[in-house]
Protein backbone atom coordinates (compact mmCIF):
# COMPACT_ATOMS: atom_id res chain seq x y z
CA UNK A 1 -21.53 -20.04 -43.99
CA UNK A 2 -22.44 -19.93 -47.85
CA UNK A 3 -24.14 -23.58 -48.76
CA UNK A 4 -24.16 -24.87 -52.32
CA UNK A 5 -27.67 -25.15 -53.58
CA UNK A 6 -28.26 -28.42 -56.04
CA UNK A 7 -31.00 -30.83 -57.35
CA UNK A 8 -30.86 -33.60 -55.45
CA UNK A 9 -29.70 -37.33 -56.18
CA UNK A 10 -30.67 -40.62 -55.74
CA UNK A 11 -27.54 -40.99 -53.68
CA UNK A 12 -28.66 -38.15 -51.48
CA UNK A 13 -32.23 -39.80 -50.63
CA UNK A 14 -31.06 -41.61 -47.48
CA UNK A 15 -30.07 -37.74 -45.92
CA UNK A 16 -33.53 -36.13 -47.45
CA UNK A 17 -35.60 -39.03 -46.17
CA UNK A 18 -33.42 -38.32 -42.36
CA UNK A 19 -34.57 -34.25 -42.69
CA UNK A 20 -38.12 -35.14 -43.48
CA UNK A 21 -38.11 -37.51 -40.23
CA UNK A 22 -36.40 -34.61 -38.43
CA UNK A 23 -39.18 -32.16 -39.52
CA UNK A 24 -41.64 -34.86 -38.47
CA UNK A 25 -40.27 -34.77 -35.08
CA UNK A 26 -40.09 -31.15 -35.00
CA UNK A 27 -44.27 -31.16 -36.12
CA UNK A 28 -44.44 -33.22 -33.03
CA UNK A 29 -45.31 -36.20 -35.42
CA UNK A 30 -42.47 -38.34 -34.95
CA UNK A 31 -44.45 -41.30 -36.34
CA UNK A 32 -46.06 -40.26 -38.64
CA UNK A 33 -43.32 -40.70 -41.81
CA UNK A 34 -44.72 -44.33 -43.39
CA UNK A 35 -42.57 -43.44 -46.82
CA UNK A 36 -39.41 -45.42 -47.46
CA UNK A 37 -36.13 -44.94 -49.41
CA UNK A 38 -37.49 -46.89 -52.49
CA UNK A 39 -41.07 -44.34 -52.24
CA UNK A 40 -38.59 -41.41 -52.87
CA UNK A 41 -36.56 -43.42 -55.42
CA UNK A 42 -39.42 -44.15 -57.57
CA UNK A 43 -40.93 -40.40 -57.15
CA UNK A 44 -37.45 -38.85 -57.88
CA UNK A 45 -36.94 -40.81 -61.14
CA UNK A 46 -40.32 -40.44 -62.28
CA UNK A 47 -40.20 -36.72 -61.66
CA UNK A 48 -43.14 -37.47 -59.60
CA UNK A 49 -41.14 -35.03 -57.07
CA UNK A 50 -38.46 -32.41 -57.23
CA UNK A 51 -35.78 -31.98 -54.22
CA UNK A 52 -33.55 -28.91 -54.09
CA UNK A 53 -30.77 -29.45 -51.30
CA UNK A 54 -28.56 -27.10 -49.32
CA UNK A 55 -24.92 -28.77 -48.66
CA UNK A 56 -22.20 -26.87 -46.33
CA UNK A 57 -18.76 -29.12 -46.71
CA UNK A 58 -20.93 -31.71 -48.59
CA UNK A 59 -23.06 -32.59 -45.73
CA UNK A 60 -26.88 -31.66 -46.86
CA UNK A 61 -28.18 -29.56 -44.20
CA UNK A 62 -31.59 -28.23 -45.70
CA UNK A 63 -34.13 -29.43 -48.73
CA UNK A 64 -36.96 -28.45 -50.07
CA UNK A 65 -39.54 -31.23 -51.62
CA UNK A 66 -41.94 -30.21 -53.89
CA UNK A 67 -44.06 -31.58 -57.17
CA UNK A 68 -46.26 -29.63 -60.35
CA UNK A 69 -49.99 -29.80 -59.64
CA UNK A 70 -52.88 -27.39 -60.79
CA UNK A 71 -55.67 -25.18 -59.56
CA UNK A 72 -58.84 -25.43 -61.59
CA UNK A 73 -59.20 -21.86 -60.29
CA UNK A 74 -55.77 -20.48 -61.44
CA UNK A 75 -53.77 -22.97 -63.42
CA UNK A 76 -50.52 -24.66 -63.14
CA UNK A 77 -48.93 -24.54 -59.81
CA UNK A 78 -46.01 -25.90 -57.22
CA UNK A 79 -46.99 -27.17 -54.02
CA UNK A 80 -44.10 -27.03 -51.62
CA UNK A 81 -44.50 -30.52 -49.64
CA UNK A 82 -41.55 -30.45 -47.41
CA UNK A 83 -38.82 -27.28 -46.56
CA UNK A 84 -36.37 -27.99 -43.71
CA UNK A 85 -32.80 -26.96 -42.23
CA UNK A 86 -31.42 -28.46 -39.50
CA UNK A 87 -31.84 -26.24 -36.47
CA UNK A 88 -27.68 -26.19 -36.07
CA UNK A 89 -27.88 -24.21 -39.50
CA UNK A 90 -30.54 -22.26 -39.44
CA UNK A 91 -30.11 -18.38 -39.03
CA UNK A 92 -27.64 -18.66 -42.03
CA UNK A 93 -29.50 -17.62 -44.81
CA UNK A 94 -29.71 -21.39 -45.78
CA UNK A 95 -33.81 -21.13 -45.78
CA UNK A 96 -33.99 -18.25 -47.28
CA UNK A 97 -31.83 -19.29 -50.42
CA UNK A 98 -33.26 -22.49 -50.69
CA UNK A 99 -37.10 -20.90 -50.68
CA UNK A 100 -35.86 -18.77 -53.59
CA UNK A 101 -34.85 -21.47 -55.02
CA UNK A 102 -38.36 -23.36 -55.39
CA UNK A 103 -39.91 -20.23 -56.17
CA UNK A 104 -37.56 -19.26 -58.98
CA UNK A 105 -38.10 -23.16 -60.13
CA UNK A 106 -41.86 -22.50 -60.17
CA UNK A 107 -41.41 -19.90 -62.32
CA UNK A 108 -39.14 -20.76 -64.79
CA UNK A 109 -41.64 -24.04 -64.89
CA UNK A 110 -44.57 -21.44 -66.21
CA UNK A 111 -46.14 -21.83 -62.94
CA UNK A 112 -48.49 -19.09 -61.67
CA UNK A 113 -49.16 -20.31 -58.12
CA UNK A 114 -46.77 -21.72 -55.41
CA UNK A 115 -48.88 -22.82 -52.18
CA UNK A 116 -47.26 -25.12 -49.22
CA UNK A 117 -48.83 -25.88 -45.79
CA UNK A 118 -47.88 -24.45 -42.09
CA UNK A 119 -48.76 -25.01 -38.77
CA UNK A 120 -50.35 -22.40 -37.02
CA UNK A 121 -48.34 -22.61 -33.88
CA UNK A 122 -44.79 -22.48 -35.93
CA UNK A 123 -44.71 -18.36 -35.57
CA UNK A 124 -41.16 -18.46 -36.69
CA UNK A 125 -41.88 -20.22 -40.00
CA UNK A 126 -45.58 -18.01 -40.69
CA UNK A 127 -43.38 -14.83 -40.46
CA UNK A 128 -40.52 -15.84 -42.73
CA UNK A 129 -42.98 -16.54 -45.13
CA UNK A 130 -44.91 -13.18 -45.00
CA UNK A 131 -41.22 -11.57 -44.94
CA UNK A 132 -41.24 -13.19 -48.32
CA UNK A 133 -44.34 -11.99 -49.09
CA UNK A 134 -46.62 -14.80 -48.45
CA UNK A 135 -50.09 -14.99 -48.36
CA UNK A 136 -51.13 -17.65 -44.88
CA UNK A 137 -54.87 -18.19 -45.30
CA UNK A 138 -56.44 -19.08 -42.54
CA UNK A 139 -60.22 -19.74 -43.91
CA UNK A 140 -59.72 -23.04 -45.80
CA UNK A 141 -59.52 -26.36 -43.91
CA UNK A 142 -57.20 -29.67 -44.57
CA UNK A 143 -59.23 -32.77 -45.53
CA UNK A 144 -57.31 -36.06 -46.33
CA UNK A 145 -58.25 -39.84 -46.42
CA UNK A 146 -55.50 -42.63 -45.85
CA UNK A 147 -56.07 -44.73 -48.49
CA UNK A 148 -53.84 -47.61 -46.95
CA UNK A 149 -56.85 -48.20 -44.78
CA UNK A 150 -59.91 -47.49 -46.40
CA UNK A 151 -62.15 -50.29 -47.34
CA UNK A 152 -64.43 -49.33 -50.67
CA UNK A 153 -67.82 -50.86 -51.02
């Protein structure tokens, strides 16, 4: 099974926006996706985001969402946001090509740095990316405030 690798579309939001729910089900977060079709379309156009897909008989079974950012410590970097294939495709090499992919985009963007999140308890996702030659620290901690609900004084 050899998939075709592309940028993504705006016609191929509604499938991205279905794999990130997927992935949010697989995280055991099922609710937890608030973003909506018209979200991605303003991100997409505004280059806010990037989305790589993987297609096999034109169906997208994997993607990769990522955006630009920078480290006051080490310059211009990619922050991988979302990576997913569906489970009935994984195994295939599909991952693997499509991780390439967003690293190979970081660099020909004159990044230094790519840096994504994992869960500690997805083993099969913290060895592919040491088998890629990933660094998983474990000594920093997430912090994050929803501003949707935050009241300023």
């Amino acid at each position: 099974m050899t998939p075709a690798l592309r940028k993504a579309t705006e016609k191929d939001l509604p499938a991205i926006h279905g794999l990130v729910k997927q992935l949010a089900d697989f995280e055991k977060m099922p609710n937890a996706v608030t973003t909506t079709l018209e979200d991605y379309s303003k991100a997409l156009i505004s280059k806010e985001i990037q989305i790589d897909v993987a297609t096999v008989n034109d169906h997208i079974v994997g993607m990769t969402l990522y955006y630009s950012t920078f480290s006051t410590w080490k310059g211009k970097m990619m922050y991988l946001e979302d990576f997913y294939v569906e489970p009935s495709h994984r195994g295939y090499g599909i991952g693997s090509a499509l991780f390439d992919l967003f690293l190979e985009t970081a660099k020909s963007q004159e990044c230094v740095l790519a840096k994504w999140q994992v869960l500690d308890w997805n083993t099969r996702a913290v060895d592919f990316y040491i088998n890629k030659g990933a660094t998983i620290e474990k000594d920093w901690w997430n912090g994050k405030i929803s501003l949707t609900s935050l009241a300023l004084s």
